[in-house]
N, C-alpha and C. Protein backbone atom coordinates (compact mmCIF):
# COMPACT_ATOMS: atom_id res chain seq x y z
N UNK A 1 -22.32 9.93 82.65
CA UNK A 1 -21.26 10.95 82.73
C UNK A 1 -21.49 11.81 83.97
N UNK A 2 -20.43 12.03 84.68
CA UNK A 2 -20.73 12.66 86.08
C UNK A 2 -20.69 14.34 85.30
N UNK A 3 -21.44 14.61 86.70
CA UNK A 3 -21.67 16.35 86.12
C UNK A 3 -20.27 17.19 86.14
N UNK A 4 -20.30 18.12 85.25
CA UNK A 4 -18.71 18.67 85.41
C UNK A 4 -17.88 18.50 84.15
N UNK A 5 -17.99 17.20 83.84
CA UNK A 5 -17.08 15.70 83.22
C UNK A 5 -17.34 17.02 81.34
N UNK A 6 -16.57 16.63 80.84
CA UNK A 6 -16.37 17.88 79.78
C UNK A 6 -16.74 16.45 78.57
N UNK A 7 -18.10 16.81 77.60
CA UNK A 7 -18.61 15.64 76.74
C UNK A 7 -16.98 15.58 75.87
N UNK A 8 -17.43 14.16 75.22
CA UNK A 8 -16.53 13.67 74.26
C UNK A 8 -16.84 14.62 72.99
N UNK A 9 -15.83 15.09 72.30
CA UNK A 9 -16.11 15.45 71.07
C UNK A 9 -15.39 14.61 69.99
N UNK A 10 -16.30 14.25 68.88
CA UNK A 10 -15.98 13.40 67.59
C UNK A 10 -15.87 14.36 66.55
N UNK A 11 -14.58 14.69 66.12
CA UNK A 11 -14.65 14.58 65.07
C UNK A 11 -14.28 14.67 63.72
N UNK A 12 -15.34 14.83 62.49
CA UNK A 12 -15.67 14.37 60.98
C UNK A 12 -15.06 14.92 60.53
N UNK A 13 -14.08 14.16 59.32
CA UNK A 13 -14.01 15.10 58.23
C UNK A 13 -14.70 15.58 57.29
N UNK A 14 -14.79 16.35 57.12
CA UNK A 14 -15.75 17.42 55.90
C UNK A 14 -15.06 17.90 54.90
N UNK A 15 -15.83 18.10 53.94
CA UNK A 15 -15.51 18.05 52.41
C UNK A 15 -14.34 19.22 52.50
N UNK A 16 -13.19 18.53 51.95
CA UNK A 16 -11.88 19.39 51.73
C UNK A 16 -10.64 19.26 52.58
N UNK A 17 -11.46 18.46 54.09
CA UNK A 17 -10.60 18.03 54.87
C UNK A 17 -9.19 17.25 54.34
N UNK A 18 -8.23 16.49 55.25
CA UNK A 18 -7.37 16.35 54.97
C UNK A 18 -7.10 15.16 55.86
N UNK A 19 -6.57 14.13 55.29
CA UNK A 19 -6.22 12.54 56.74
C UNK A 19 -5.11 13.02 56.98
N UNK A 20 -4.65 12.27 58.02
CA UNK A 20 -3.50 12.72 58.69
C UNK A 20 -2.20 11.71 57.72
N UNK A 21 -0.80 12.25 57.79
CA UNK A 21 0.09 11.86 56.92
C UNK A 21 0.42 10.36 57.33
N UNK A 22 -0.02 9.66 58.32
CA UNK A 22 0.01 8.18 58.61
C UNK A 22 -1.60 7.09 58.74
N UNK A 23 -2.42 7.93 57.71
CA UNK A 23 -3.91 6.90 57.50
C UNK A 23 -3.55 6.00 56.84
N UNK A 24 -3.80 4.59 56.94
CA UNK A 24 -3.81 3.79 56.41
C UNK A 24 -4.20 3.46 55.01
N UNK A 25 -4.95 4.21 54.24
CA UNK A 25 -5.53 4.82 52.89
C UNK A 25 -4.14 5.49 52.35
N UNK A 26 -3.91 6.59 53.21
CA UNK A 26 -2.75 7.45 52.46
C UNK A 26 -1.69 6.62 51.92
N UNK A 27 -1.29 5.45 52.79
CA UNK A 27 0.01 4.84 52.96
C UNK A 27 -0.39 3.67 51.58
N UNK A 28 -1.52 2.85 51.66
CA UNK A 28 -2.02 2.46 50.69
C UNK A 28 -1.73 3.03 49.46
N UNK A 29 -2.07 4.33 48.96
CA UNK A 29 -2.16 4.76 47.61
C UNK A 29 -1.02 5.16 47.53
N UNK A 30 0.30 5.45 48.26
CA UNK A 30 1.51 5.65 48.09
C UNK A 30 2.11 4.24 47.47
N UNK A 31 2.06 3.31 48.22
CA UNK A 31 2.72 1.95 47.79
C UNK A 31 1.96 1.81 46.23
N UNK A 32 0.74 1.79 46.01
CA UNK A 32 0.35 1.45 44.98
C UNK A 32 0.85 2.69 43.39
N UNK A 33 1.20 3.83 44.13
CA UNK A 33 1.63 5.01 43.23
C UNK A 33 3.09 4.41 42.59
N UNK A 34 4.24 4.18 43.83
CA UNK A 34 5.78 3.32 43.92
C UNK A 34 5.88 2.49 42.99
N UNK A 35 4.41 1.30 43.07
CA UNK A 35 4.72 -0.12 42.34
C UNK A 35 4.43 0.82 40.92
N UNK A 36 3.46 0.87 40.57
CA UNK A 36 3.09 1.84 39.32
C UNK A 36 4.39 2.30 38.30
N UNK A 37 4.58 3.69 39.35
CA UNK A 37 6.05 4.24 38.35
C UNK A 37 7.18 3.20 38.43
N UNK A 38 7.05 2.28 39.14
CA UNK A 38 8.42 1.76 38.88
C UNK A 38 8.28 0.81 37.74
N UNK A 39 7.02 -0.11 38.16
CA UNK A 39 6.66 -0.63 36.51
C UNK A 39 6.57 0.09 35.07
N UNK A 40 6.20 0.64 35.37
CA UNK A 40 5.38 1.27 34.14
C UNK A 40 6.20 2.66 33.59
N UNK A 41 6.69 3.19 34.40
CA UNK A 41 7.16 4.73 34.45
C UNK A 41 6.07 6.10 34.92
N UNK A 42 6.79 7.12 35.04
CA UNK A 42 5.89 8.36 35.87
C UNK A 42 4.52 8.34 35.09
N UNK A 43 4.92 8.11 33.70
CA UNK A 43 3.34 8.64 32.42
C UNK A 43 2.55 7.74 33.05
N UNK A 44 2.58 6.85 33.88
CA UNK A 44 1.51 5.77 33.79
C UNK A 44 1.05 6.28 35.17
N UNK A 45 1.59 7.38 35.59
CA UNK A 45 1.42 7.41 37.31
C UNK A 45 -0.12 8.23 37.24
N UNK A 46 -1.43 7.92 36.90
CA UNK A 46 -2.58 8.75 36.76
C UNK A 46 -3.25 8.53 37.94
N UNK A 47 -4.17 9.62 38.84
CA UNK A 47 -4.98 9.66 39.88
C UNK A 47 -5.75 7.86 39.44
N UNK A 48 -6.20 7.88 38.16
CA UNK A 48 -7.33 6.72 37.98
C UNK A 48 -6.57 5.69 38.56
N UNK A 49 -5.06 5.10 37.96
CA UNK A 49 -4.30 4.05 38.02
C UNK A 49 -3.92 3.44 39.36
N UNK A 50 -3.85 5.11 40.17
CA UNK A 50 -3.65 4.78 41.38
C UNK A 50 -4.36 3.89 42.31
N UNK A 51 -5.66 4.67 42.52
CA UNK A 51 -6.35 4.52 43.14
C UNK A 51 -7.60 3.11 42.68
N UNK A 52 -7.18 2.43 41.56
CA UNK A 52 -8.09 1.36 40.75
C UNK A 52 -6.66 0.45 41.83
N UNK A 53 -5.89 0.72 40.95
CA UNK A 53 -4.24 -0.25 42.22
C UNK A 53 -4.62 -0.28 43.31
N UNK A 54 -4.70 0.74 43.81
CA UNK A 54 -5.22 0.57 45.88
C UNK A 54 -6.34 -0.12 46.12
N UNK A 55 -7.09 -0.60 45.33
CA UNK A 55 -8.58 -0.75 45.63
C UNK A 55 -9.52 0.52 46.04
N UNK A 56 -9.55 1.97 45.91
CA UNK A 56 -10.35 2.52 46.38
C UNK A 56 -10.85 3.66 45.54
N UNK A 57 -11.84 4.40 45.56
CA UNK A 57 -12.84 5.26 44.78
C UNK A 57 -11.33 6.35 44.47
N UNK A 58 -12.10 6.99 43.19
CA UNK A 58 -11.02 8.18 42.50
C UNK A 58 -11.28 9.13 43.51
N UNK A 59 -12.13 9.82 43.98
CA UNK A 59 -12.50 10.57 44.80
C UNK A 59 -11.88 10.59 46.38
N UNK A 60 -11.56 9.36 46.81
CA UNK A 60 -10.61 8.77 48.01
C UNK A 60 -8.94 9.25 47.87
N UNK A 61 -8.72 9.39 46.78
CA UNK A 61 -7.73 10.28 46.43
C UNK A 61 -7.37 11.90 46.58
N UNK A 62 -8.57 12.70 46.93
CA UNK A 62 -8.05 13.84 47.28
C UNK A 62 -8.84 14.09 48.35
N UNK A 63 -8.75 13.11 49.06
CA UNK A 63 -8.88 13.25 50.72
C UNK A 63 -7.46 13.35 50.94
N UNK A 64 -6.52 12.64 50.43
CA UNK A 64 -5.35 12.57 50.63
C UNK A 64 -4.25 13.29 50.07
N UNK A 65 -4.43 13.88 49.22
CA UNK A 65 -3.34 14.82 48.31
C UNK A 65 -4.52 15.20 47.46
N UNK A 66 -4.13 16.80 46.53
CA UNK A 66 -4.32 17.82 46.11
C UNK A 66 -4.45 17.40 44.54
N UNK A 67 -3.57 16.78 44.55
CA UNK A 67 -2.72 16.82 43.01
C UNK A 67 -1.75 15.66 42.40
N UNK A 68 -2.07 15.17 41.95
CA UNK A 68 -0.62 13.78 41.74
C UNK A 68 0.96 14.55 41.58
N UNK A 69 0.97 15.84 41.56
CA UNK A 69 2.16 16.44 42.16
C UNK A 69 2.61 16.28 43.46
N UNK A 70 1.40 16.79 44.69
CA UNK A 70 1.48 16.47 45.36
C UNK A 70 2.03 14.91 46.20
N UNK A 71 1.42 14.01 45.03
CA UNK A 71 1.59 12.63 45.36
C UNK A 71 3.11 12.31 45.46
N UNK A 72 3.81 12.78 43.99
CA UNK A 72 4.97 12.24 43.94
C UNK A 72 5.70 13.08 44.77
N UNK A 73 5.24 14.14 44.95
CA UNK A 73 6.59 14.55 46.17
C UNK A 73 6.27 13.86 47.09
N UNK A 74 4.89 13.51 47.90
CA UNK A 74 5.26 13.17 48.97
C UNK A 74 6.00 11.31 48.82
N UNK A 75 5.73 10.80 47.91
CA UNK A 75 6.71 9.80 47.36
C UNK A 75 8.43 10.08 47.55
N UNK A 76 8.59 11.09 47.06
CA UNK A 76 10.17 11.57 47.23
C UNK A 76 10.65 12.25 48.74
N UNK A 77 9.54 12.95 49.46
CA UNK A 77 10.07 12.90 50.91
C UNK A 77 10.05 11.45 51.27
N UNK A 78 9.19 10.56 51.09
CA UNK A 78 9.25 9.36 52.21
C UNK A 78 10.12 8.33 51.91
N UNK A 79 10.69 8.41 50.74
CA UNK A 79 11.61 7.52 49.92
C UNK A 79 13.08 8.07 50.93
N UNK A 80 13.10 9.43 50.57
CA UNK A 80 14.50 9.66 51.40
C UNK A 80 14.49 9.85 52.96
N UNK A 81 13.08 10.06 53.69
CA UNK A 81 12.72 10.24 55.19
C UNK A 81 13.26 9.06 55.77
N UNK A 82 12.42 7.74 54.91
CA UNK A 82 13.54 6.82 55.28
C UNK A 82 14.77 5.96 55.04
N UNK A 83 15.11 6.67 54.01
CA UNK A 83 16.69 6.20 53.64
C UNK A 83 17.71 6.83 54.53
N UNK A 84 17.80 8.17 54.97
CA UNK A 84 18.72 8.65 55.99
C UNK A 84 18.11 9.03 57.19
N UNK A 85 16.98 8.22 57.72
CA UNK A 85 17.06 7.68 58.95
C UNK A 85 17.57 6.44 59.01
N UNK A 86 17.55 5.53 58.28
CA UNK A 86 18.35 4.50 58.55
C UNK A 86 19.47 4.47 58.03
N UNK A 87 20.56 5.04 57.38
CA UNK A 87 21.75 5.43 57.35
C UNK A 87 22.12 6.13 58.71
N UNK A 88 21.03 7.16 59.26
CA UNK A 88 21.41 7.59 60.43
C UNK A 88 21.85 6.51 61.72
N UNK A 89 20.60 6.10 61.58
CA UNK A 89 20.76 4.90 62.77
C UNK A 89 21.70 3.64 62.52
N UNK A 90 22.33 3.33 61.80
CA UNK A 90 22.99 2.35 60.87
C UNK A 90 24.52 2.94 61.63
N UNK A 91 24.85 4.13 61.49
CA UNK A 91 25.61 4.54 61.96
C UNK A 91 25.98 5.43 63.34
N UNK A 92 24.85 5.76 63.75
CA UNK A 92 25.02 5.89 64.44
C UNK A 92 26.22 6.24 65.94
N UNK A 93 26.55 4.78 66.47
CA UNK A 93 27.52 4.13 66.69
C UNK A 93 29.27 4.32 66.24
N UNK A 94 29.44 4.63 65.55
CA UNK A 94 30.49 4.81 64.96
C UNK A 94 30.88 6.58 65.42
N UNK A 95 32.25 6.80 65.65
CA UNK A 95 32.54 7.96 65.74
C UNK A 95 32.89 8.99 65.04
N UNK A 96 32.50 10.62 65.14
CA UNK A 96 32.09 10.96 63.70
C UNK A 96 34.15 11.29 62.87
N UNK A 97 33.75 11.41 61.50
CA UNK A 97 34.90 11.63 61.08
C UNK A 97 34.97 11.11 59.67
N UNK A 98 35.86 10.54 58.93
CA UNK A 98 35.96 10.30 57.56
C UNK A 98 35.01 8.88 57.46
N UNK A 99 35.56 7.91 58.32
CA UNK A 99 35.04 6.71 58.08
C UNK A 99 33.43 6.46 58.25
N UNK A 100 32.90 7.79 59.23
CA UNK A 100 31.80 7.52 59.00
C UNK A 100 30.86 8.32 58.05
N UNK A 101 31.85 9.06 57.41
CA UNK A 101 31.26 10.00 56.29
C UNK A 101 31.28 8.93 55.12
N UNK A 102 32.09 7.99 54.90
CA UNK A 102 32.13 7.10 53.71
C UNK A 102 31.10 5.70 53.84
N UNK A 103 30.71 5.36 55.26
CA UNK A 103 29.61 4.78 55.98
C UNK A 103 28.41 4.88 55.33
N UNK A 104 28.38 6.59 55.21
CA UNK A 104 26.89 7.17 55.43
C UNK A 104 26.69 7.41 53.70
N UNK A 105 27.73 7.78 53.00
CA UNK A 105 28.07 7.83 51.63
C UNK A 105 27.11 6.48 50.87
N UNK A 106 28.19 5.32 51.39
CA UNK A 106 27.84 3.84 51.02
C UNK A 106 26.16 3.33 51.26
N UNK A 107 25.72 3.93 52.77
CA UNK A 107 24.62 4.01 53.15
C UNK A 107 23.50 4.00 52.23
N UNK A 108 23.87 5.10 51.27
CA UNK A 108 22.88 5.72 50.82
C UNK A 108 23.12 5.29 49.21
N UNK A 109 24.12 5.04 48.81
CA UNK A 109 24.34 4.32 47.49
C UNK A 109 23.81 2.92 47.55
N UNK A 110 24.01 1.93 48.47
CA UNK A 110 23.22 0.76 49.26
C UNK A 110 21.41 0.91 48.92
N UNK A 111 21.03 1.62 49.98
CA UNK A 111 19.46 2.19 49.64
C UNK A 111 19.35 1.96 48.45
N UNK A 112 20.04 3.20 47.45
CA UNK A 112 19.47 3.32 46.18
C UNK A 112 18.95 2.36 45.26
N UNK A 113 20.29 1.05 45.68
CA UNK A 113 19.99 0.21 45.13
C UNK A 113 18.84 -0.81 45.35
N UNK A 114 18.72 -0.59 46.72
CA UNK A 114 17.39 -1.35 47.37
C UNK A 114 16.46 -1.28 46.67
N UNK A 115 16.14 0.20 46.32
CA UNK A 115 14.69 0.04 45.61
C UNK A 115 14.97 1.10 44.35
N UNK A 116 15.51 0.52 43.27
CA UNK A 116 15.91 0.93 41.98
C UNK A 116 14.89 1.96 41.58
N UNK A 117 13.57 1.14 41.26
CA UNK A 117 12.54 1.63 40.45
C UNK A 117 12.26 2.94 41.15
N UNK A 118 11.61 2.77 42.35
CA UNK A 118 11.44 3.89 43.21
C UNK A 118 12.50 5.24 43.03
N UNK A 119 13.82 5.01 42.89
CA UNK A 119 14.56 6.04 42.38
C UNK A 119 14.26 6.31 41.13
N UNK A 120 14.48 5.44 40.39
CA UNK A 120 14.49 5.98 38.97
C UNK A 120 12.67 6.51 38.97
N UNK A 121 12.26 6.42 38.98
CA UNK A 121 11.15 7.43 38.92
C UNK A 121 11.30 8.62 39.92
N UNK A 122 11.87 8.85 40.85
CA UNK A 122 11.93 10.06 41.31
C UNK A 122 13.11 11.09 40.47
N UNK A 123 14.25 10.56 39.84
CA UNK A 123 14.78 10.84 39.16
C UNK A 123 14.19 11.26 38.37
N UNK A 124 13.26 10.83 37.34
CA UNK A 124 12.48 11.60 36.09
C UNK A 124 11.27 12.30 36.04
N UNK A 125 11.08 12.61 37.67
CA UNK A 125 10.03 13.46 38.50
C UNK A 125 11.22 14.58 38.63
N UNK A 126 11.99 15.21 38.94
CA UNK A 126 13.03 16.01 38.88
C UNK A 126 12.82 17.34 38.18
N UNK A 127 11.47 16.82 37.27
CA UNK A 127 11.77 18.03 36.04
C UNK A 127 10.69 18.87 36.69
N UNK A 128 9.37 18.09 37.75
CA UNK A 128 8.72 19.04 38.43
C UNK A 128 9.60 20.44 39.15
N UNK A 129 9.43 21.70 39.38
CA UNK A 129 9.81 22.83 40.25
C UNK A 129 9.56 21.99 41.43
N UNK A 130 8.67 21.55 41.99
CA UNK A 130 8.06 21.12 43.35
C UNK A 130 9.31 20.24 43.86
N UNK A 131 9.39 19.05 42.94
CA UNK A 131 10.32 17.88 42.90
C UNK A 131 11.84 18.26 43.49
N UNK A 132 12.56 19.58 42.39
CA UNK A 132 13.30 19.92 42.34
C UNK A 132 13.95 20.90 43.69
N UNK A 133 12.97 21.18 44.10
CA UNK A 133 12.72 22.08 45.21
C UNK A 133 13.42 21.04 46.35
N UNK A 134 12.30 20.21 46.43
CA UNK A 134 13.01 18.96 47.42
C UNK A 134 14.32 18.96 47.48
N UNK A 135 14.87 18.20 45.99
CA UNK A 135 15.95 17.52 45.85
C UNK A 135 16.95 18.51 46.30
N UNK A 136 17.01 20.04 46.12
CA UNK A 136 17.70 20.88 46.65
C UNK A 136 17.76 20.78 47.75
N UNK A 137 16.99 20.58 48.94
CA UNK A 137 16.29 20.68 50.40
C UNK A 137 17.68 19.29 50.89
N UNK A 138 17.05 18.51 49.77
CA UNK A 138 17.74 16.80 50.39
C UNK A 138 19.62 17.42 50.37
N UNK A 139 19.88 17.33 49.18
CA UNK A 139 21.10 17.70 49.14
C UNK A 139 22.05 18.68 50.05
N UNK A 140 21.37 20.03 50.30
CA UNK A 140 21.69 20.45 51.29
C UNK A 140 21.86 19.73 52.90
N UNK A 141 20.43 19.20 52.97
CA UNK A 141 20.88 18.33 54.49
C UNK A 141 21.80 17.54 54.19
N UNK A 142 22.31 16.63 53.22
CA UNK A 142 22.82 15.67 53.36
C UNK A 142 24.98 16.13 53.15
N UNK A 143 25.02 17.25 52.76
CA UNK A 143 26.18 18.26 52.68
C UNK A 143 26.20 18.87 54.34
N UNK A 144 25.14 19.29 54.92
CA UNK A 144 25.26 19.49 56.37
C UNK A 144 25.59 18.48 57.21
N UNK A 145 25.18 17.31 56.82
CA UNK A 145 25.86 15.94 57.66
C UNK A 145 26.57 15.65 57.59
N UNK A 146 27.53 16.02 55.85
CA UNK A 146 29.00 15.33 55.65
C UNK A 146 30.02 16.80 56.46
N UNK A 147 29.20 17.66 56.05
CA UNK A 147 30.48 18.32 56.30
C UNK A 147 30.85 18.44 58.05
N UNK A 148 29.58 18.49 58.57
CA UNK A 148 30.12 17.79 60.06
C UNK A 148 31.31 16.76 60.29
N UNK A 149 30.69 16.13 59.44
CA UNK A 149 32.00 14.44 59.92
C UNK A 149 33.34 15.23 59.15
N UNK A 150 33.62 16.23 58.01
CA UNK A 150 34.95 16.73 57.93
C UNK A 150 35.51 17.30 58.32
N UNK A 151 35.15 18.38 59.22
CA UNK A 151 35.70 19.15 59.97
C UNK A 151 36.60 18.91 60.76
N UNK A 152 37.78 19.56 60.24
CA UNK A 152 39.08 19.44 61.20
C UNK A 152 39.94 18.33 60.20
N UNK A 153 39.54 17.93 59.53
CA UNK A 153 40.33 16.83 58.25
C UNK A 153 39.95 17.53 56.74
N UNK A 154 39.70 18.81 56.66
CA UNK A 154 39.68 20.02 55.37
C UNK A 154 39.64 21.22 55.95
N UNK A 155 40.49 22.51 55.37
CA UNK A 155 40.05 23.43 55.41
C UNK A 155 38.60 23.97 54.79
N UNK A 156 38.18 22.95 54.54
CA UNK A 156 36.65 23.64 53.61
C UNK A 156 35.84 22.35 53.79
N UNK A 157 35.27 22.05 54.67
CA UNK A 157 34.50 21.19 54.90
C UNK A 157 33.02 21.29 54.12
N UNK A 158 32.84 22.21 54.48
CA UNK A 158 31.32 22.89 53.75
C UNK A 158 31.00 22.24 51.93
N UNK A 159 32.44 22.66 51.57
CA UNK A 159 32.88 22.88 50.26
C UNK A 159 32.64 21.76 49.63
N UNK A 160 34.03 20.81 50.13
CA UNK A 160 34.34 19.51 49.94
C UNK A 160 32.95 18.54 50.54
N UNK A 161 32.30 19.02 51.11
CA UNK A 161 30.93 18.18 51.41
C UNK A 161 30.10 18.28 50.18
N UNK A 162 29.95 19.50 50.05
CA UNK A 162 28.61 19.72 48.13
C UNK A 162 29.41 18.87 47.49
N UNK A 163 30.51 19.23 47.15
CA UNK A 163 31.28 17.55 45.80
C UNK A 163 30.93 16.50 46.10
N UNK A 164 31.12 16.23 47.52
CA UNK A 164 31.08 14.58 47.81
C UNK A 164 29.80 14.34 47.44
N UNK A 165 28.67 15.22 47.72
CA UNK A 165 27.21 15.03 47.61
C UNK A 165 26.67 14.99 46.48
N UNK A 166 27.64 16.14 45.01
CA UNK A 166 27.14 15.73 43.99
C UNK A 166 27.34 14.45 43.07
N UNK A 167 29.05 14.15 43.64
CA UNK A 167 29.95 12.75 43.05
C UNK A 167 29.23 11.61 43.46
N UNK A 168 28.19 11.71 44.92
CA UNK A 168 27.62 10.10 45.50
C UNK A 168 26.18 10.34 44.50
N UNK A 169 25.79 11.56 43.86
CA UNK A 169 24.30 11.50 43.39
C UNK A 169 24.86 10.44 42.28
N UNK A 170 26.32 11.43 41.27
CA UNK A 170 26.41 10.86 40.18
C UNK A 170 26.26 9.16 40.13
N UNK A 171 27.46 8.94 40.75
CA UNK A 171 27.74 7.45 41.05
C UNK A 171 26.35 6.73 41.45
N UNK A 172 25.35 7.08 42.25
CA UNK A 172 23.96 6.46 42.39
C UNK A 172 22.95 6.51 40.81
N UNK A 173 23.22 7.31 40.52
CA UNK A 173 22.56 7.83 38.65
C UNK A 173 23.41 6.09 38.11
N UNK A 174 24.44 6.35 38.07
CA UNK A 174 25.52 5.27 37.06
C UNK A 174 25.20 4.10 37.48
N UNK A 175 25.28 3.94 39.08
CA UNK A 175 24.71 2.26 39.35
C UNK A 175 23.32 1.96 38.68
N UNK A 176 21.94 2.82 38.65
CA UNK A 176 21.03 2.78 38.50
C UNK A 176 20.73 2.88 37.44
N UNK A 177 21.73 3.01 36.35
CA UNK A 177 21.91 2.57 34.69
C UNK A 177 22.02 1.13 34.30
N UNK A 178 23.70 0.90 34.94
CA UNK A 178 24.45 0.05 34.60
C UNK A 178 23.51 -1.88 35.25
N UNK A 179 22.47 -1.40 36.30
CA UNK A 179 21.54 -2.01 37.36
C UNK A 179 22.44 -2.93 37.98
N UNK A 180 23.32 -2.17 38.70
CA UNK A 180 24.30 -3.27 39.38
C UNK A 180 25.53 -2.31 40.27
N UNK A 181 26.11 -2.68 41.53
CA UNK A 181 26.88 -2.01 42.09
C UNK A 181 28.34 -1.86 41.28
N UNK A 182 28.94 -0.71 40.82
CA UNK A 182 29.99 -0.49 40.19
C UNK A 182 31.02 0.10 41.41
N UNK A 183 31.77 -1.20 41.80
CA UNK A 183 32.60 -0.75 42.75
C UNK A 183 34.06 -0.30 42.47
N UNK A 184 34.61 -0.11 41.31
CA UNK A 184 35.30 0.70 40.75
C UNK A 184 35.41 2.42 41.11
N UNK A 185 34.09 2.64 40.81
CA UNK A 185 33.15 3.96 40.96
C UNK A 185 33.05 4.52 42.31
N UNK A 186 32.73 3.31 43.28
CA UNK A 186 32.71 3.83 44.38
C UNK A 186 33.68 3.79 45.28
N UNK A 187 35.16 3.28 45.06
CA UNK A 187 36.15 3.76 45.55
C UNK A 187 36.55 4.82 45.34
N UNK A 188 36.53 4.95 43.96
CA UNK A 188 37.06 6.19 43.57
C UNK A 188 36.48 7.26 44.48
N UNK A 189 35.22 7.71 44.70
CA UNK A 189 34.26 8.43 45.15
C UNK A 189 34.73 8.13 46.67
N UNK A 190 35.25 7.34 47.37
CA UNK A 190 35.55 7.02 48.70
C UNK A 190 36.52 7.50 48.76
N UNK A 191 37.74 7.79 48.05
CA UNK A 191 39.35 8.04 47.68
C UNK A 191 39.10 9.80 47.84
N UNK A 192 37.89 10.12 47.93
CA UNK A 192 38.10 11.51 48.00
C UNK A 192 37.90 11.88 48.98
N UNK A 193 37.07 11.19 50.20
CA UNK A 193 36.96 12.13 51.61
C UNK A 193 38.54 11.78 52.03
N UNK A 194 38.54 13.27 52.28
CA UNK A 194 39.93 13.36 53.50
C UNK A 194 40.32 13.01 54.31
N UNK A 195 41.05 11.91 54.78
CA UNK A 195 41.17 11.15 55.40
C UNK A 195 41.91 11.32 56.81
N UNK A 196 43.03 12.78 56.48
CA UNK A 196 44.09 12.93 57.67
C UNK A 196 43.73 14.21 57.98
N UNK A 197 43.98 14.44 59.58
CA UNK A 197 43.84 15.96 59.62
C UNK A 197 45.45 16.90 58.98
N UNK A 198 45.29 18.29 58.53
CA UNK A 198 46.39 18.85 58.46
C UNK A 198 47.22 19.06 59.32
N UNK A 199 48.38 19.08 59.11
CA UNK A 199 49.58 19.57 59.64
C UNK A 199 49.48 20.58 59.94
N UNK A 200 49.84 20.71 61.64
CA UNK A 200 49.63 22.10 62.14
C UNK A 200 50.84 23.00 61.68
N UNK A 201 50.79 24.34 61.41
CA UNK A 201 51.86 24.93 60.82
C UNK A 201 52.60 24.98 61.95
């Protein structure tokens, strides 16, 4: 090392530390948490179950999360982190307005169905405050995105965005009963974004 040259520093985590939200461990005991509740349901979702599933020590577990609270939320951010990024990017392309508000609608009723189990256990995680907290968080962004694309085709874009957002939860709840796309349901639910702008007085 030439003189000057500033040494390498390494380093350790120490007891209490924390891996970073993309370790290969973390991502591990998430998938193995997913397969779990979706088999089995949330009751079966235990620190032991997890981490015997991942292959790794009980203790390797709160290097990574706090709490199996902790766990399932971060289950429910990454479930929807990437469901409307790729609704985002999916659409992208398209110019904003009704058609791509019913795009992004479908988008995300699509997803749901992708990975059933994974919802329906975040669904009956719901009853956590923590959980619930989220789902408020999600809903809101996802009412800030629609009501963008309405503007100028409602006087109440804002408004008419929370309905659309609670009518696409319902209709995602009903597919994820019935375990099958009910496209009845989701016209109807399409029949409601506004389609024309108003008549100027």
């Amino acid at each position: 090392m030439d003189r000057g040259e500033t040494p390498l520093t390494v380093q350790r985590r120490g007891p209490g530390s924390r891996a970073g939200g993309d370790h290969p461990t973390r991502l591990e005991l998430l998938d193995a948490a997913a397969a779990i509740a979706g088999d089995r349901g949330i009751e079966a979702l235990t620190v032991a179950a997890v981490t015997n599933s991942a292959g790794h020590a009980k203790g390797t577990f709160y290097v990574h999360f706090d709490d199996r609270t902790e766990l399932l939320t971060e289950l429910h951010r990454r479930f929807h982190d990437t469901l409307f990024e790729s609704i985002r990017h999916s659409t992208a392309g398209m110019t904003a307005g009704p058609e791509r508000a019913a795009a992004r609608i479908e988008g995300f009723l699509d997803g749901c169905r992708d990975q059933p189990t994974v919802r329906a256990m975040l669904l009956e995680a719901q009853s956590l405050p923590e959980i619930a907290e989220l789902v408020r968080r999600r809903n809101d962004e996802a009412a800030a995105d629609l009501s963008s694309e309405l503007r100028g085709f409602t006087p109440h874009p804002k408004e008419t965005a929370r309905l659309l957002v609670s009518a696409t939860i319902e209709v995602a709840m009903q597919e994820l009963s019935a375990g099958r796309r009910l496209q009845r349901l989701r016209s109807a639910l399409l029949d409601l974004i506004p389609k024309k702008k108003p008549a100027q007085a």
